[in-house]
C-alpha atoms as a PDB file:
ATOM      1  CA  UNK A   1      64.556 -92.120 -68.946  1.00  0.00           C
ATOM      2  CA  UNK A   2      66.157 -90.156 -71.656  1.00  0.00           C
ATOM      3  CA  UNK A   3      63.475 -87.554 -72.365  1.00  0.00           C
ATOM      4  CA  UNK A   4      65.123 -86.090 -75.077  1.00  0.00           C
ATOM      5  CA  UNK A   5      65.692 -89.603 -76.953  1.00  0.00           C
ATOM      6  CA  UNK A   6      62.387 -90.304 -76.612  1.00  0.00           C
ATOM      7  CA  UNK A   7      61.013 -87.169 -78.201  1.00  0.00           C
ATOM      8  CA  UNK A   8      63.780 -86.949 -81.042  1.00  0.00           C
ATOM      9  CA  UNK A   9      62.233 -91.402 -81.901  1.00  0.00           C
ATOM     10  CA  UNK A  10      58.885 -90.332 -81.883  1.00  0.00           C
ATOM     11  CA  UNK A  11      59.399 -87.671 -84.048  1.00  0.00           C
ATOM     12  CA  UNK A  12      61.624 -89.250 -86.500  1.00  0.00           C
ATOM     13  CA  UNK A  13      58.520 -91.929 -86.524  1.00  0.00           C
ATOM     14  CA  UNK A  14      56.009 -89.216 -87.143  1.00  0.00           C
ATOM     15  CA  UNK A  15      57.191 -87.845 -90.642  1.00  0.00           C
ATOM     16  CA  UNK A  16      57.745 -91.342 -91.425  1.00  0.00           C
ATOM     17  CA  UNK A  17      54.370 -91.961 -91.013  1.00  0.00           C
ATOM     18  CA  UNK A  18      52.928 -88.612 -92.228  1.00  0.00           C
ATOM     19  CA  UNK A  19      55.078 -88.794 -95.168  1.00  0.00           C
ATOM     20  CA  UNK A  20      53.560 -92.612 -95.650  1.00  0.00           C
ATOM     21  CA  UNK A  21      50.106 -91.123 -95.520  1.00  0.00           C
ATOM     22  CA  UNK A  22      50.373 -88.599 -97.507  1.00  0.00           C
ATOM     23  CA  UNK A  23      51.998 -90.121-100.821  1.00  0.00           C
ATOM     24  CA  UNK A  24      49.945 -93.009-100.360  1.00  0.00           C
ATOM     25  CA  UNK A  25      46.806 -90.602-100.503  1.00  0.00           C
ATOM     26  CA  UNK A  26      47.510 -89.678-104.117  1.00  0.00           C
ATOM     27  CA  UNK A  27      48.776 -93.937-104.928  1.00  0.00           C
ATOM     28  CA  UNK A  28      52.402 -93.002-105.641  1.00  0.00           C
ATOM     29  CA  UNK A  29      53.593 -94.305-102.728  1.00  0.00           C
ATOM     30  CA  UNK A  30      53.138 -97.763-104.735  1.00  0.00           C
ATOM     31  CA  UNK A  31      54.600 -97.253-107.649  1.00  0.00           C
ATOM     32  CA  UNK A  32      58.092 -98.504-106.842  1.00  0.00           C
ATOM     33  CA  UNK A  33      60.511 -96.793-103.814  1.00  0.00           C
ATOM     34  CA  UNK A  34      59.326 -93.386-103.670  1.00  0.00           C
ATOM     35  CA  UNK A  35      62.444 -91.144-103.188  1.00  0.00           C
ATOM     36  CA  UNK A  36      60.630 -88.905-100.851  1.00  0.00           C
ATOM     37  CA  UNK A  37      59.504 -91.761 -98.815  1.00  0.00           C
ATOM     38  CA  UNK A  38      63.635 -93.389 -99.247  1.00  0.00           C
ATOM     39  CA  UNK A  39      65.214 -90.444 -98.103  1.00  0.00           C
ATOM     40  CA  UNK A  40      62.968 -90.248 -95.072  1.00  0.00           C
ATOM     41  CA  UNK A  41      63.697 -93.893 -94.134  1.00  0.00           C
ATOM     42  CA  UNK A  42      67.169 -92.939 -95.091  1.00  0.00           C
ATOM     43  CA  UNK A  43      67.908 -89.919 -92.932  1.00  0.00           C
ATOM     44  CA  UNK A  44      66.444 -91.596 -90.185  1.00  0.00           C
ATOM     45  CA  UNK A  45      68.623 -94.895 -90.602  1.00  0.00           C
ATOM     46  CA  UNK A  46      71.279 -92.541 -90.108  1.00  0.00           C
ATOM     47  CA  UNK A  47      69.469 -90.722 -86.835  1.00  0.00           C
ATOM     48  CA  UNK A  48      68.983 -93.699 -85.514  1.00  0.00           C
ATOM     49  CA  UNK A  49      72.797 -95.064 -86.029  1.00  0.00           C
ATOM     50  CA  UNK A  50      73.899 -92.125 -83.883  1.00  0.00           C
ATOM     51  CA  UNK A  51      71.770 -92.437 -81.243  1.00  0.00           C
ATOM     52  CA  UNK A  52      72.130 -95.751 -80.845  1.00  0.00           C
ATOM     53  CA  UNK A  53      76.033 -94.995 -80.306  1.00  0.00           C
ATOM     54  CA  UNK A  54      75.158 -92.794 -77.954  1.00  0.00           C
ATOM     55  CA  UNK A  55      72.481 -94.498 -75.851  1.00  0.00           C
ATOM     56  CA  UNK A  56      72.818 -98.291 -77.123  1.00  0.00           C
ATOM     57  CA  UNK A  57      69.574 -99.535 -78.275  1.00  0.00           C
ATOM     58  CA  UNK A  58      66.421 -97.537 -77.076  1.00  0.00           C
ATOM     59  CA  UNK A  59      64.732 -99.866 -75.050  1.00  0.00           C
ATOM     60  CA  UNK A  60      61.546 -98.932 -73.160  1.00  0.00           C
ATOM     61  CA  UNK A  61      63.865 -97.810 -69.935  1.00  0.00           C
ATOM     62  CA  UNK A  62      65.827 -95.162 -71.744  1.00  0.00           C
ATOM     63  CA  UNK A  63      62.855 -94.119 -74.113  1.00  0.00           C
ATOM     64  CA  UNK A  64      59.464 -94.837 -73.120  1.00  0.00           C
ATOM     65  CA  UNK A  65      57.008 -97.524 -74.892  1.00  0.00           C
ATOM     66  CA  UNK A  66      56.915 -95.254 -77.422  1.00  0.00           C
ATOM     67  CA  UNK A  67      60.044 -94.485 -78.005  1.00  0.00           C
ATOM     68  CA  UNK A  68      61.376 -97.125 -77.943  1.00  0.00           C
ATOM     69  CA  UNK A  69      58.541 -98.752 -80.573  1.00  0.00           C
ATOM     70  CA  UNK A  70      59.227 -95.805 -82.343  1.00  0.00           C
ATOM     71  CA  UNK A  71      63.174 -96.954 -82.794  1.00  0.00           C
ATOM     72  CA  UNK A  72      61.654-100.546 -83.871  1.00  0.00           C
ATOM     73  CA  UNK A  73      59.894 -98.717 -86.761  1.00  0.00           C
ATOM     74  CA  UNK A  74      62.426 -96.900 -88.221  1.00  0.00           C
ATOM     75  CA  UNK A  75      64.881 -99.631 -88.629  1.00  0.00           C
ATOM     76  CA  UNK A  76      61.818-101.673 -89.719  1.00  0.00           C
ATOM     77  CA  UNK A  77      61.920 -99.172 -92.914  1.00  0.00           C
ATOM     78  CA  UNK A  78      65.601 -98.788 -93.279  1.00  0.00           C
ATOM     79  CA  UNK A  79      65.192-101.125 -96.033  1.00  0.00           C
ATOM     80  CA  UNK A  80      67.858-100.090 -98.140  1.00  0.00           C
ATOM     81  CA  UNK A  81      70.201-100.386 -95.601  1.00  0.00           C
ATOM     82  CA  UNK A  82      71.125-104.385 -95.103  1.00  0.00           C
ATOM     83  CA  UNK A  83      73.842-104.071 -92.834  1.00  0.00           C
ATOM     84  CA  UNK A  84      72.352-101.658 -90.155  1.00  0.00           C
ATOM     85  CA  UNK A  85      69.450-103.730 -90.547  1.00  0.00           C
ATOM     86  CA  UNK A  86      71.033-107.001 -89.438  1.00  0.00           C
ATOM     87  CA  UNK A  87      73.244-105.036 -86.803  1.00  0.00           C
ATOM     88  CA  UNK A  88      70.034-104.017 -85.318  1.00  0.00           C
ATOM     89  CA  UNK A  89      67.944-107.267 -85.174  1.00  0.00           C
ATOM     90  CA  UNK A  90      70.813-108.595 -83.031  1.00  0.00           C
ATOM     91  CA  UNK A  91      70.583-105.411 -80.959  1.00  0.00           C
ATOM     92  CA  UNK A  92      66.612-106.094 -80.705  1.00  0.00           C
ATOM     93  CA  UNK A  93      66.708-109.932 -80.139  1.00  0.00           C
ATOM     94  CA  UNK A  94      69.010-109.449 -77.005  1.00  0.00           C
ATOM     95  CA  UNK A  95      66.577-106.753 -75.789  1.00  0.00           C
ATOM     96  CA  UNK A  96      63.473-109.034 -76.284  1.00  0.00           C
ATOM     97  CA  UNK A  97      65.453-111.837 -74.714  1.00  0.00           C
ATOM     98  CA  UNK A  98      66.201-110.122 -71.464  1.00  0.00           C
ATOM     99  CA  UNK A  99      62.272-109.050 -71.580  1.00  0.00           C
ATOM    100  CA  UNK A 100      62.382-105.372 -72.695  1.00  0.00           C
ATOM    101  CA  UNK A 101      60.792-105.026 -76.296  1.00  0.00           C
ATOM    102  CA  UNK A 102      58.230-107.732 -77.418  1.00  0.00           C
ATOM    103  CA  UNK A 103      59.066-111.045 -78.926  1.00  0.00           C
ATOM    104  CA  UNK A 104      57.478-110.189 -81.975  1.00  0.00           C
ATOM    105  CA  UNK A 105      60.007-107.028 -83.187  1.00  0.00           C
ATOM    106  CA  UNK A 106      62.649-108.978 -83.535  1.00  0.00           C
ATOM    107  CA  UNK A 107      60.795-111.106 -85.710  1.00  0.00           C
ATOM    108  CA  UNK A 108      59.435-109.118 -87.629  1.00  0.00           C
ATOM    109  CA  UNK A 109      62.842-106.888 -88.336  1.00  0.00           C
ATOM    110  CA  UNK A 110      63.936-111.228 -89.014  1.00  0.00           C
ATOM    111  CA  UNK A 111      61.180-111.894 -91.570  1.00  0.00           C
ATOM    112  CA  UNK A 112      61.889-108.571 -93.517  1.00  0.00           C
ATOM    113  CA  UNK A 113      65.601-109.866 -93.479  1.00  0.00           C
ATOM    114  CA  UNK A 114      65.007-112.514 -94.599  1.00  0.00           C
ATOM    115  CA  UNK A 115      62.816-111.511 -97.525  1.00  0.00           C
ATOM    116  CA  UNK A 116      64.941-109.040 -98.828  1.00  0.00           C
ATOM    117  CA  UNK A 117      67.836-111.980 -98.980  1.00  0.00           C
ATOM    118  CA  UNK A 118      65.570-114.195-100.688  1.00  0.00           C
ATOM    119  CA  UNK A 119      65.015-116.471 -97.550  1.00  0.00           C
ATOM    120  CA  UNK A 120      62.039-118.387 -96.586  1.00  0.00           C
ATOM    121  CA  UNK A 121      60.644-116.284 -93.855  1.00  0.00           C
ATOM    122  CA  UNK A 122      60.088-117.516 -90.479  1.00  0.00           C
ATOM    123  CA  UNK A 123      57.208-115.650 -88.804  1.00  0.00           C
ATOM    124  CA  UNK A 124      54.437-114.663 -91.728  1.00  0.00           C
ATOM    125  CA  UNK A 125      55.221-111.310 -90.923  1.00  0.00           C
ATOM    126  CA  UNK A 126      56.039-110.318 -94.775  1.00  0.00           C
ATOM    127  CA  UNK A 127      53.569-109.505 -97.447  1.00  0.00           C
ATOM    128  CA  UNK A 128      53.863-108.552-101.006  1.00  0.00           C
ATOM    129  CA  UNK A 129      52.089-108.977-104.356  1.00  0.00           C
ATOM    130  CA  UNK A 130      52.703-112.418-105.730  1.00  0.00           C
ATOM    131  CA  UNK A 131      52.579-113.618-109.455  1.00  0.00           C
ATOM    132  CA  UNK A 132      48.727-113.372-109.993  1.00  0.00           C
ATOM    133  CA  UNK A 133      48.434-109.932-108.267  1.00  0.00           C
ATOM    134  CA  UNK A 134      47.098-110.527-104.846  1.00  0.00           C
ATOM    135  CA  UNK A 135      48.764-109.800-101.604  1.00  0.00           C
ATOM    136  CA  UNK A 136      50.349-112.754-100.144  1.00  0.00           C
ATOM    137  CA  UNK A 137      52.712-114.091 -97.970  1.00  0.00           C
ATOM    138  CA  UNK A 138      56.322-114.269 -99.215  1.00  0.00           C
ATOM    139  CA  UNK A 139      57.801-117.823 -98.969  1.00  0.00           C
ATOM    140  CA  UNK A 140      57.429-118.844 -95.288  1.00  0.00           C
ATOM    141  CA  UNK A 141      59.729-121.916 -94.065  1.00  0.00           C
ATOM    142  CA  UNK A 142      58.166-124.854 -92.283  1.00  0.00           C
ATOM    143  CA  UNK A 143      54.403-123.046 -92.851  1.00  0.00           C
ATOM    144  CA  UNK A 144      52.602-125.716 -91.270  1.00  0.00           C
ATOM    145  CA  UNK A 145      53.907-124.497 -87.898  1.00  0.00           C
ATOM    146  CA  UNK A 146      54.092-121.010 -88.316  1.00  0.00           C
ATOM    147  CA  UNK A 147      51.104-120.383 -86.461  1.00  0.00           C
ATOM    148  CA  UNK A 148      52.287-122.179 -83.324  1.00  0.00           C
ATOM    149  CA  UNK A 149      55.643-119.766 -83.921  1.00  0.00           C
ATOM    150  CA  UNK A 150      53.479-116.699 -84.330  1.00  0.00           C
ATOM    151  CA  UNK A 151      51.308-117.513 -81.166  1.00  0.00           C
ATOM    152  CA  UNK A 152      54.659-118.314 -78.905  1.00  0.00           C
ATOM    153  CA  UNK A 153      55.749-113.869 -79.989  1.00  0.00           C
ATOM    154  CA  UNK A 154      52.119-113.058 -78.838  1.00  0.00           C
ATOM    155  CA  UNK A 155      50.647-112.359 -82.774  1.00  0.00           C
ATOM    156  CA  UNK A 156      47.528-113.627 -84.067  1.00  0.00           C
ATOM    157  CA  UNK A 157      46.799-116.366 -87.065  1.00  0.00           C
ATOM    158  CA  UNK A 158      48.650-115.787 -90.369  1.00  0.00           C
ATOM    159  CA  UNK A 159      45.050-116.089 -91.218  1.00  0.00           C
ATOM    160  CA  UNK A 160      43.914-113.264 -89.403  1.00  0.00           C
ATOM    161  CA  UNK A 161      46.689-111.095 -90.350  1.00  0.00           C
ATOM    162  CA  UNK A 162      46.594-111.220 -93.751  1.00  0.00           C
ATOM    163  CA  UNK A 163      42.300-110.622 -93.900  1.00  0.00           C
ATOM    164  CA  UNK A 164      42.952-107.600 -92.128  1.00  0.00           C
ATOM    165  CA  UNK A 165      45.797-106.605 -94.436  1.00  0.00           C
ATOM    166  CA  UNK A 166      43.989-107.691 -97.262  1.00  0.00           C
ATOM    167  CA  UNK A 167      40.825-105.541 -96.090  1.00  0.00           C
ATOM    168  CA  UNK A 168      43.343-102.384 -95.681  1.00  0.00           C
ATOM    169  CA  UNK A 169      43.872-102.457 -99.277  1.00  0.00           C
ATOM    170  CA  UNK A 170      42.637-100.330-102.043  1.00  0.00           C
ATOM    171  CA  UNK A 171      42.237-100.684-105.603  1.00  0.00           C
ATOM    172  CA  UNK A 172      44.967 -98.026-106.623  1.00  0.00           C
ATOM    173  CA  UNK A 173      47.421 -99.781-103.691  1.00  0.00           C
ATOM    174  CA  UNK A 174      48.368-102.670-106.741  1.00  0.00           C
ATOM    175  CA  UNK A 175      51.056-101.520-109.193  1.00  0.00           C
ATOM    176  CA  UNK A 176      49.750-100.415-112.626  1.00  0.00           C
ATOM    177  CA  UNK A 177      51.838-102.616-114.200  1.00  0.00           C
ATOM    178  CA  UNK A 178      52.327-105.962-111.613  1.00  0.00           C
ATOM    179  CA  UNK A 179      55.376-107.702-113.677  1.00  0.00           C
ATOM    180  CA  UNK A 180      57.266-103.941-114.083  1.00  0.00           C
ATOM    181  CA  UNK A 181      57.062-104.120-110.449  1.00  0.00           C
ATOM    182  CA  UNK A 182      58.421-107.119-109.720  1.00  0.00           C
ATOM    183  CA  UNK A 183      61.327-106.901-111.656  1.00  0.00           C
ATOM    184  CA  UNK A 184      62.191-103.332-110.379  1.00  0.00           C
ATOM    185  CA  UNK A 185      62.108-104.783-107.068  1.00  0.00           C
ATOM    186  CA  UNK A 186      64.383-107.637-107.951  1.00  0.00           C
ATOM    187  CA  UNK A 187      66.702-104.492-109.771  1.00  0.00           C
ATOM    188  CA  UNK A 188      65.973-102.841-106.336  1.00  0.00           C
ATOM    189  CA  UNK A 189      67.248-105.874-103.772  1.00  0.00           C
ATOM    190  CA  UNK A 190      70.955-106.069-106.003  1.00  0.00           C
ATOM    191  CA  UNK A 191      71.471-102.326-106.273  1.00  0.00           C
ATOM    192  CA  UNK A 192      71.275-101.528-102.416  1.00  0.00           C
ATOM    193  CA  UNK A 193      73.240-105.034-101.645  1.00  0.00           C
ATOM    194  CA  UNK A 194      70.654-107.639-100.143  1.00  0.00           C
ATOM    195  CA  UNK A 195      71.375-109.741-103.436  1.00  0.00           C
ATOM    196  CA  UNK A 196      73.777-110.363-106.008  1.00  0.00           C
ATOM    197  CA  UNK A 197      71.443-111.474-109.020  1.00  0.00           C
ATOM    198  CA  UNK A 198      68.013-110.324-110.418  1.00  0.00           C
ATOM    199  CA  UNK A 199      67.391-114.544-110.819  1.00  0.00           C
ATOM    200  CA  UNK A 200      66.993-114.584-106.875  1.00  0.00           C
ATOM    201  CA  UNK A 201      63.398-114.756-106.278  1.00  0.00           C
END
C-alpha cells in the first residue's frame, strides 16, 4: 500500500468535509455554490487528477478503505468538472467490476452524472429541492424497479434513503428564495459545461 497516497486522500477529504460543516453551520453553504466550498472541491479535482496519473485509480490495495473512499468523495464533489467526472466513473466502474470498490460508487458518481446532464437517473442516489420546496428525488428512469437496482449495489429502499435525508434537514438548509435557486442552478449546469441551455430541466 501506498502510505503516502492514502494519507494525502484522506486529508484532501477532511477539509472537504470540515469546510462542508462549517459553512453549513452558519446556512450559507445553501445559498447557491459557495466559492469557498468550489475551490475546495476544485483544488482537490486537480489533486486527485495527478495522483491518479501517478498511481491509476486509488483502489483499496494502493490506499486503504479509506483512502480509497476518500478518492470516491472527492470526485463525487468535483461537480464543476464534467469531464474528469465522467473519466473517473469509468475508472470506478472497472474497479467495482473486478471487486475492489463497492457497486454502489460507481453509481452514485452515475446518478450525479446524470443529473447534472439532465438525465433520468438510474439509482435514486440524487436529491434536490423540487418545484414545491421539498427534497426529492431528481427524475429517476424506470422508478418502478429502482429498488430492485438499488438492492443488487447493496443500498437500502429509495424509501429509506430519502426519510433519513429528509430527517437530516433543517429549516435554514432550503434556499431563501426556492425559484432564485433553481434558475441559478440551471445558469450554474451551462456555465461549467454539463448543458448547453437554461430550458434543460
Amino acid at each position: 500500500m501506498a502510505t503516502g497516497l492514502r494519507t494525502n486522500l484522506i486529508a484532501l477529504a477532511q477539509e472537504d468535509l470540515q469546510t462542508r460543516e462549517r459553512l453549513a453551520s452558519d446556512g450559507s453553504l445553501f445559498e447557491g455554490y459557495h466559492p469557498e466550498m468550489q475551490a475546495v472541491h476544485e483544488s482537490n479535482a486537480e489533486r486527485l487528477a495527478e495522483l491518479i496519473s501517478t498511481y491509476g485509480w486509488p483502489t483499496p490495495q494502493i490506499a486503504g478503505p479509506d483512502g480509497a473512499e476518500a478518492a470516491w468523495l472527492i470526485v463525487q464533489h468535483a461537480i464543476s468538472r464534467p469531464d474528469f467526472q465522467r473519466a473517473c466513473l469509468d475508472h470506478l466502474q472497472k474497479a467495482a467490476d473486478a471487486g475492489h470498490v463497492p457497486l454502489w460508487q460507481p453509481a452514485m458518481l452515475l446518478d450525479r452524472i446524470r443529473m447534472f446532464e439532465g438525465q433520468p437517473q438510474v439509482f435514486g442516489t440524487q436529491f434536490d429541492w423540487d418545484d414545491a420546496g421539498e427534497m426529492s428525488p431528481v427524475p429517476i428512469l424506470d422508478p418502478a424497479s429502482v429498488n430492485e437496482r438499488r438492492a443488487n449495489i447493496g443500498l437500502p429502499s429509495l424509501e429509506e434513503s430519502l426519510a433519513k435525508f429528509r430527517a437530516r434537514l433543517r429549516p435554514e438548509d432550503r434556499p431563501n428564495d426556492l425559484i432564485r435557486h433553481l434558475e441559478e442552478r440551471r445558469e450554474w449546469l451551462v456555465k461549467v459545461g454539463w448543458r448547453t441551455s437554461t430550458n434543460d430541466r
